[in-house]
PDB file of N, CA and C in Angstrom:
ATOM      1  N   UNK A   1       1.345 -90.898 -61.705  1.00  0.00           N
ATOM      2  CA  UNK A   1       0.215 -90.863 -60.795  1.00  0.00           C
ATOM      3  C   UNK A   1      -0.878 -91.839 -61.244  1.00  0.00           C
ATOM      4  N   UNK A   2      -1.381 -91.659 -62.503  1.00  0.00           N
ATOM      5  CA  UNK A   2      -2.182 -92.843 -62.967  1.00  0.00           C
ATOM      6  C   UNK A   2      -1.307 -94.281 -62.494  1.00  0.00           C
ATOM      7  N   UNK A   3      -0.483 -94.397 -63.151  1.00  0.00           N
ATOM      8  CA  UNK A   3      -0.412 -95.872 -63.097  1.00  0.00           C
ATOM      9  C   UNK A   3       0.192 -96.614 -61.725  1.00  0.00           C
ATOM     10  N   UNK A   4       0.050 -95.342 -60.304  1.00  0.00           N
ATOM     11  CA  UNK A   4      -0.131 -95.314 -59.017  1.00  0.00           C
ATOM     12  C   UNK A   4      -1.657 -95.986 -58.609  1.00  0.00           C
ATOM     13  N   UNK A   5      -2.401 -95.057 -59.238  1.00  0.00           N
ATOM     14  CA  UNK A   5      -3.724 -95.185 -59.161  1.00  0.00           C
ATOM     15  C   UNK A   5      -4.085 -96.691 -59.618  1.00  0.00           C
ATOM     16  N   UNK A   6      -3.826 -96.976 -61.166  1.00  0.00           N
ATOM     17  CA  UNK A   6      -4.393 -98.471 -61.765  1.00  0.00           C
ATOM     18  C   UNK A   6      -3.814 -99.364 -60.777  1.00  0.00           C
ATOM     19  N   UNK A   7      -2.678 -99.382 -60.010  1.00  0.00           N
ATOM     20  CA  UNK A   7      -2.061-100.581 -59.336  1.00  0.00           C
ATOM     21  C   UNK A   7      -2.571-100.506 -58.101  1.00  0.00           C
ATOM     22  N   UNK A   8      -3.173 -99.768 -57.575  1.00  0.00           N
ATOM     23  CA  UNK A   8      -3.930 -99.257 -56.184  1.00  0.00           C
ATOM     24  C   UNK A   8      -5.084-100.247 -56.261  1.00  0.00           C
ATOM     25  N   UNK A   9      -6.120-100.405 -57.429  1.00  0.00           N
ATOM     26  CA  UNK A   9      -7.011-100.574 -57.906  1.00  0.00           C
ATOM     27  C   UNK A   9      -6.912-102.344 -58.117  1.00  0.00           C
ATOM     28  N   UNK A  10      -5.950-102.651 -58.291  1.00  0.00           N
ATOM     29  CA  UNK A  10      -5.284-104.338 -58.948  1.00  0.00           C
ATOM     30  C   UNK A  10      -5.304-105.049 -57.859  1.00  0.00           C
ATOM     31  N   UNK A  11      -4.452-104.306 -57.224  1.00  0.00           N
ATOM     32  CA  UNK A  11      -3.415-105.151 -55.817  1.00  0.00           C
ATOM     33  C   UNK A  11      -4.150-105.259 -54.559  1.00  0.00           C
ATOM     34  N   UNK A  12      -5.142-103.810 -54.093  1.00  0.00           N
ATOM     35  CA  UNK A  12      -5.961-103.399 -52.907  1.00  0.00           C
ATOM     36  C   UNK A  12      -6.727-104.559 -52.971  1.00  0.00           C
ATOM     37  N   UNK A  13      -7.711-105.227 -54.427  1.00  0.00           N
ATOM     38  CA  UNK A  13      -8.577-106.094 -54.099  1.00  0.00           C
ATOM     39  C   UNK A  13      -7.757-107.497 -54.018  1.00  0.00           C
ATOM     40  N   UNK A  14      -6.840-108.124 -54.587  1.00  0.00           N
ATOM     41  CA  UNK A  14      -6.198-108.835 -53.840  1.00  0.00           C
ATOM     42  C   UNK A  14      -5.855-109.305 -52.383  1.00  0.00           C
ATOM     43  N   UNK A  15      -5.139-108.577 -51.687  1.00  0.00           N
ATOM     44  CA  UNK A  15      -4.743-108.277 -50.868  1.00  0.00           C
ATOM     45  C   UNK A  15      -6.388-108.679 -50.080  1.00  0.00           C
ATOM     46  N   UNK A  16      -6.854-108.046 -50.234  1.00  0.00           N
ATOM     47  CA  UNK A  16      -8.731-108.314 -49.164  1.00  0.00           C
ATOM     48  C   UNK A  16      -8.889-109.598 -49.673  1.00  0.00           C
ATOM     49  N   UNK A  17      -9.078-110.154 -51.222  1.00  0.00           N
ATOM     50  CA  UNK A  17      -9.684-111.337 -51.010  1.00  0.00           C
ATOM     51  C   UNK A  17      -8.372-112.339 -50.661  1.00  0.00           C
ATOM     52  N   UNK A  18      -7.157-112.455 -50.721  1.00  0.00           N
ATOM     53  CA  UNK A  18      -6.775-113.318 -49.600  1.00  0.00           C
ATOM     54  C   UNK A  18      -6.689-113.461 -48.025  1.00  0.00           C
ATOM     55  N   UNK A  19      -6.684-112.044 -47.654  1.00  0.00           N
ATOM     56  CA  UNK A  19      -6.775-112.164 -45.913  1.00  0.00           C
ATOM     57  C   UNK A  19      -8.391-112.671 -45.853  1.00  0.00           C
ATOM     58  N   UNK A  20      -8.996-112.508 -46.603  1.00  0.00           N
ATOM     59  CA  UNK A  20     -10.365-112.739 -46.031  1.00  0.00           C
ATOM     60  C   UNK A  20     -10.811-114.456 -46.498  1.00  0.00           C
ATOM     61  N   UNK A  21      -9.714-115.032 -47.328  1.00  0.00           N
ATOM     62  CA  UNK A  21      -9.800-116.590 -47.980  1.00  0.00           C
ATOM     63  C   UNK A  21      -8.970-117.433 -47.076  1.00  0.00           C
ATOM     64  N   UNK A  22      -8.218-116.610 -46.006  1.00  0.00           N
ATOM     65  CA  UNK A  22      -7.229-117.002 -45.350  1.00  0.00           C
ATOM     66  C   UNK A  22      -7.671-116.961 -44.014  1.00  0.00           C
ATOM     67  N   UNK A  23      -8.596-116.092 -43.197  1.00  0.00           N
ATOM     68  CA  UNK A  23      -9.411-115.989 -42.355  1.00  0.00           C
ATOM     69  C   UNK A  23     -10.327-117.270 -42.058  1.00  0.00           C
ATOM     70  N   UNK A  24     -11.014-117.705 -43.137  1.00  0.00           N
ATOM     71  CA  UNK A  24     -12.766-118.590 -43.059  1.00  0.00           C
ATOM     72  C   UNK A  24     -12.004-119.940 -42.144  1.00  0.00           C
ATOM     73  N   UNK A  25     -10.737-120.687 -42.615  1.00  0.00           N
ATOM     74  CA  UNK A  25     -10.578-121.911 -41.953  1.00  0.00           C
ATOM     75  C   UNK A  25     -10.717-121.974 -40.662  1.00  0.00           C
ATOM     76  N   UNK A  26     -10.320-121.334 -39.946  1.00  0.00           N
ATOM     77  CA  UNK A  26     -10.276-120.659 -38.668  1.00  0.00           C
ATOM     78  C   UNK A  26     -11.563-120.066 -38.066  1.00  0.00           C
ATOM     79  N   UNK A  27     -12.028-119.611 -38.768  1.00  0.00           N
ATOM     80  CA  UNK A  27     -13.781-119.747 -38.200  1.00  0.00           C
ATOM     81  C   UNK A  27     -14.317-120.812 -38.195  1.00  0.00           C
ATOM     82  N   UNK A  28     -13.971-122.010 -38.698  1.00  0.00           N
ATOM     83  CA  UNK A  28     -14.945-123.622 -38.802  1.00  0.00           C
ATOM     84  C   UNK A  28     -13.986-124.035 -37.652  1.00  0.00           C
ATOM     85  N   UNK A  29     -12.336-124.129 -37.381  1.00  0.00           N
ATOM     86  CA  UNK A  29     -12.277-124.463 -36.534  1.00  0.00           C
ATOM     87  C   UNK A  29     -12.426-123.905 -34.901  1.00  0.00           C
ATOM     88  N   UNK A  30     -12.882-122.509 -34.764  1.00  0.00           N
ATOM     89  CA  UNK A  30     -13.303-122.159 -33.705  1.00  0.00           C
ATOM     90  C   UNK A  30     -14.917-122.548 -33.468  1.00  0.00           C
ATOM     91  N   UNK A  31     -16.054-122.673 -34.969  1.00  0.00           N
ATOM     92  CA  UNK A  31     -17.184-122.943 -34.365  1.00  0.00           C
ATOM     93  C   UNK A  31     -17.400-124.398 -33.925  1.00  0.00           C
ATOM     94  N   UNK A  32     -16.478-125.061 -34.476  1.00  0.00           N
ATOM     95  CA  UNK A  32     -16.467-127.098 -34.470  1.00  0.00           C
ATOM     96  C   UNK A  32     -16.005-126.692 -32.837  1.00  0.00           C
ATOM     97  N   UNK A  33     -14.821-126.565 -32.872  1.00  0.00           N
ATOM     98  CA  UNK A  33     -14.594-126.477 -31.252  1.00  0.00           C
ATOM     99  C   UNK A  33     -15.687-126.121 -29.727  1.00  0.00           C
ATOM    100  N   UNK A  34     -16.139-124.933 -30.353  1.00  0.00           N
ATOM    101  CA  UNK A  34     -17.291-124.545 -29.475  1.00  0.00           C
ATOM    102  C   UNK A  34     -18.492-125.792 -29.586  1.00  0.00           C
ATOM    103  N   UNK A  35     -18.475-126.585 -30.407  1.00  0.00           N
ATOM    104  CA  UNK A  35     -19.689-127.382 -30.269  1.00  0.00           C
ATOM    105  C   UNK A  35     -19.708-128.956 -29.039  1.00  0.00           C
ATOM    106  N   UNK A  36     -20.260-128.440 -27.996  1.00  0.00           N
ATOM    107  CA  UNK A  36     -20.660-129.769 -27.430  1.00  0.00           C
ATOM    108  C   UNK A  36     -20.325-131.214 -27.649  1.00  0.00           C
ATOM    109  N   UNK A  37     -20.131-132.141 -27.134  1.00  0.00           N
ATOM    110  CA  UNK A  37     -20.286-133.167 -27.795  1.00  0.00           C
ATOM    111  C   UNK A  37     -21.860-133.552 -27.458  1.00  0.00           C
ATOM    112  N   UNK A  38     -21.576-134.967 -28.535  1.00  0.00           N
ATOM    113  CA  UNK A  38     -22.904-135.670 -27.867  1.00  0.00           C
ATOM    114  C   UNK A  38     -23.451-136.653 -26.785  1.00  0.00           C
ATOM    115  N   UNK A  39     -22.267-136.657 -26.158  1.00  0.00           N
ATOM    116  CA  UNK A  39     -22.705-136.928 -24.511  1.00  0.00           C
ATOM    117  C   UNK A  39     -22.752-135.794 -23.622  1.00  0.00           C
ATOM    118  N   UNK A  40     -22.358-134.575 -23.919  1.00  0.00           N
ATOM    119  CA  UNK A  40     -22.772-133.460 -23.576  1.00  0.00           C
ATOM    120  C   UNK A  40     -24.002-133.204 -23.258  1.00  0.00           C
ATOM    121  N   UNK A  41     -24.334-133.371 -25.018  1.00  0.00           N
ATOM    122  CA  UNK A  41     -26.104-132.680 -25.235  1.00  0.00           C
ATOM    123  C   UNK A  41     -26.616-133.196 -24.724  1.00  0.00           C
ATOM    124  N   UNK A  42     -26.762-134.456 -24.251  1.00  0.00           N
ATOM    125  CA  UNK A  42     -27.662-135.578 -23.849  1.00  0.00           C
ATOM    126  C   UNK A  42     -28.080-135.272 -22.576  1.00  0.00           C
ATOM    127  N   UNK A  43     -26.858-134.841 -21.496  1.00  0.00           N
ATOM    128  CA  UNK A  43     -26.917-134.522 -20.429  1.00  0.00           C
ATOM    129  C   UNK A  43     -27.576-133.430 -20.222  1.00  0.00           C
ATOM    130  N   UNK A  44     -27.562-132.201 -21.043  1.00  0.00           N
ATOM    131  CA  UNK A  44     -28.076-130.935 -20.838  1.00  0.00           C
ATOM    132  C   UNK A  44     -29.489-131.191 -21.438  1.00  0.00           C
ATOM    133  N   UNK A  45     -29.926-131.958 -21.892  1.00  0.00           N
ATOM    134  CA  UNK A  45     -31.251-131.927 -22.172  1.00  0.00           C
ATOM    135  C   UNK A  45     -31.920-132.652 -21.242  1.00  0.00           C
ATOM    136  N   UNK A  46     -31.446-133.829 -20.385  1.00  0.00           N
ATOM    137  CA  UNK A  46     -32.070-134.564 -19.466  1.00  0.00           C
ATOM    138  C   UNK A  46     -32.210-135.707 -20.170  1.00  0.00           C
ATOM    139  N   UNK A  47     -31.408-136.152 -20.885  1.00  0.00           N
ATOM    140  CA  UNK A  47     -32.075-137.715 -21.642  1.00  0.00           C
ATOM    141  C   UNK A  47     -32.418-139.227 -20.741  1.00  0.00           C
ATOM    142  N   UNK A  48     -31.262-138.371 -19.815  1.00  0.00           N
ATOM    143  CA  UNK A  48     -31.221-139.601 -18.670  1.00  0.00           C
ATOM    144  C   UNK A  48     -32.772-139.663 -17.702  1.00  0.00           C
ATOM    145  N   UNK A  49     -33.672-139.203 -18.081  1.00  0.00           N
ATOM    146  CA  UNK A  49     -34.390-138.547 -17.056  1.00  0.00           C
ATOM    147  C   UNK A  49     -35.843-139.460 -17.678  1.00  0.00           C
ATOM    148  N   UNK A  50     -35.745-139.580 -19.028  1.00  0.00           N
ATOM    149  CA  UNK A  50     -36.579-140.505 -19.659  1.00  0.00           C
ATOM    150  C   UNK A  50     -36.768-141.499 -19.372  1.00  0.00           C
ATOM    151  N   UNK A  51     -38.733-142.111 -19.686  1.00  0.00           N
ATOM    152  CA  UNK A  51     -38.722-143.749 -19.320  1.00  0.00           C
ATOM    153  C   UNK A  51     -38.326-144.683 -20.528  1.00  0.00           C
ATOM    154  N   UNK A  52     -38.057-145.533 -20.236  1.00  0.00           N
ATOM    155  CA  UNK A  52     -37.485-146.940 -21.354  1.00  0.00           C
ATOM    156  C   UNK A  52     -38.449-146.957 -21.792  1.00  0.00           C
ATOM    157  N   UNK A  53     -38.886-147.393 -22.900  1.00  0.00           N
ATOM    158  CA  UNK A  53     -39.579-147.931 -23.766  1.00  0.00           C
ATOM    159  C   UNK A  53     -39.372-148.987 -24.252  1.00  0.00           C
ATOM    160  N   UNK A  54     -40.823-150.190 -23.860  1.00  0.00           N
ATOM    161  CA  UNK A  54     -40.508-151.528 -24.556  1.00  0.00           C
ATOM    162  C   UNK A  54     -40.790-151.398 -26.217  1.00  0.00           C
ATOM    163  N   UNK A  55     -39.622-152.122 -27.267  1.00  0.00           N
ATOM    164  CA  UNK A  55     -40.241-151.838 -28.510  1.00  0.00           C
ATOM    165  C   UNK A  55     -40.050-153.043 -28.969  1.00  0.00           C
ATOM    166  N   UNK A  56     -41.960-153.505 -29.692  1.00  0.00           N
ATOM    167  CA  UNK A  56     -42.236-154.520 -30.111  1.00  0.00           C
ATOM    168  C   UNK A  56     -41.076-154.858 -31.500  1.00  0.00           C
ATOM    169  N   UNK A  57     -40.525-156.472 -31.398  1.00  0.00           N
ATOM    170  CA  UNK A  57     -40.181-157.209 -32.481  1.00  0.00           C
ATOM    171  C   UNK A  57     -41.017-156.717 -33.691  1.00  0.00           C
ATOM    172  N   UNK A  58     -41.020-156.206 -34.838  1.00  0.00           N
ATOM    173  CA  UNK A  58     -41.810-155.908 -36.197  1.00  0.00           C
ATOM    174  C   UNK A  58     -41.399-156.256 -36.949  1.00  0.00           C
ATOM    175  N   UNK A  59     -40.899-157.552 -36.843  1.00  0.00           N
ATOM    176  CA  UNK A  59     -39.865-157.992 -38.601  1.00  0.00           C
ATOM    177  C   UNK A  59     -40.352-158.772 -39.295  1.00  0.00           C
ATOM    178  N   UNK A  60     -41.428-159.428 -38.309  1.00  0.00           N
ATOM    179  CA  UNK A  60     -42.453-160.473 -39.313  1.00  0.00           C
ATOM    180  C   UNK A  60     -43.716-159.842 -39.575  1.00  0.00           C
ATOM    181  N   UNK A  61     -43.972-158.456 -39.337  1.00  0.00           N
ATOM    182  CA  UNK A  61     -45.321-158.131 -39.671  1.00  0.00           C
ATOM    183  C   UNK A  61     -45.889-157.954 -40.955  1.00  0.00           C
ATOM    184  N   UNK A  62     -47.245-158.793 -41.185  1.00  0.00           N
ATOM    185  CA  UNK A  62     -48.059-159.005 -42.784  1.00  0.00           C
ATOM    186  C   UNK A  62     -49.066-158.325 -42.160  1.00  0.00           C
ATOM    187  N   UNK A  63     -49.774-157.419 -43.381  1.00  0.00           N
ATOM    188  CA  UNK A  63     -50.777-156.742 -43.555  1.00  0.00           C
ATOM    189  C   UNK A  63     -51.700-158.141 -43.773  1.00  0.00           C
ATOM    190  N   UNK A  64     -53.516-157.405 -43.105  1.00  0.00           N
ATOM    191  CA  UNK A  64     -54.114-158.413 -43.324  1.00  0.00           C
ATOM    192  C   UNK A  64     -54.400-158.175 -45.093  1.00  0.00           C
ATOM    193  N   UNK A  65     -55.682-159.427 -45.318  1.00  0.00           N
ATOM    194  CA  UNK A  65     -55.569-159.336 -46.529  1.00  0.00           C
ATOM    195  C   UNK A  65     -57.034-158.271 -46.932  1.00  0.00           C
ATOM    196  N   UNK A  66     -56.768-157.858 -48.106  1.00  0.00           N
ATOM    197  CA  UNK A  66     -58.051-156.908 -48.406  1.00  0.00           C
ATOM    198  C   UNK A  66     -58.864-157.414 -48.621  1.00  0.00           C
ATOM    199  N   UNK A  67     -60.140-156.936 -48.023  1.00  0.00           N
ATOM    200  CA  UNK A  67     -61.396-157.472 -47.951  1.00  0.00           C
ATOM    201  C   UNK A  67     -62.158-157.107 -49.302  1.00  0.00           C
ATOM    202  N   UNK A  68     -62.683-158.192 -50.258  1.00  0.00           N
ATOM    203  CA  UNK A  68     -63.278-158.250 -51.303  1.00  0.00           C
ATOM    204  C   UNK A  68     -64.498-158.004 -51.631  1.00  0.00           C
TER     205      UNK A  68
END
């Protein structure tokens, strides 16, 4: 009966931490799946709906010089 008991005790937590190490992959690939893409999101947020914006050339910009 004891050494019913000690192997109850060995094997039971086994047994849980692999179904449960064996489970997780399968949750990343059901939450990756559920995710949108990103021409999706774009659409559901309205991106298309935005004005253009002109954006100034800044590649030659110098600070003036400090005043002494």
């Amino acid at each position: 009966m004891k050494l019913f008991l000690v192997t109850s005790f060995v094997v039971l937590p086994l047994v849980v931490a692999v179904l449960v190490l064996r489970s997780q992959p399968r949750l990343v690939e059901f939450s990756a799946a559920a995710m949108p893409s990103l021409a999706e999101l774009h659409v559901m947020a309205g991106v298309h709906r935005l004005p253009d914006e002109e954006i100034d050339d800044q590649a030659l910009v110098f600070s003036a010089k400090a005043k002494q």
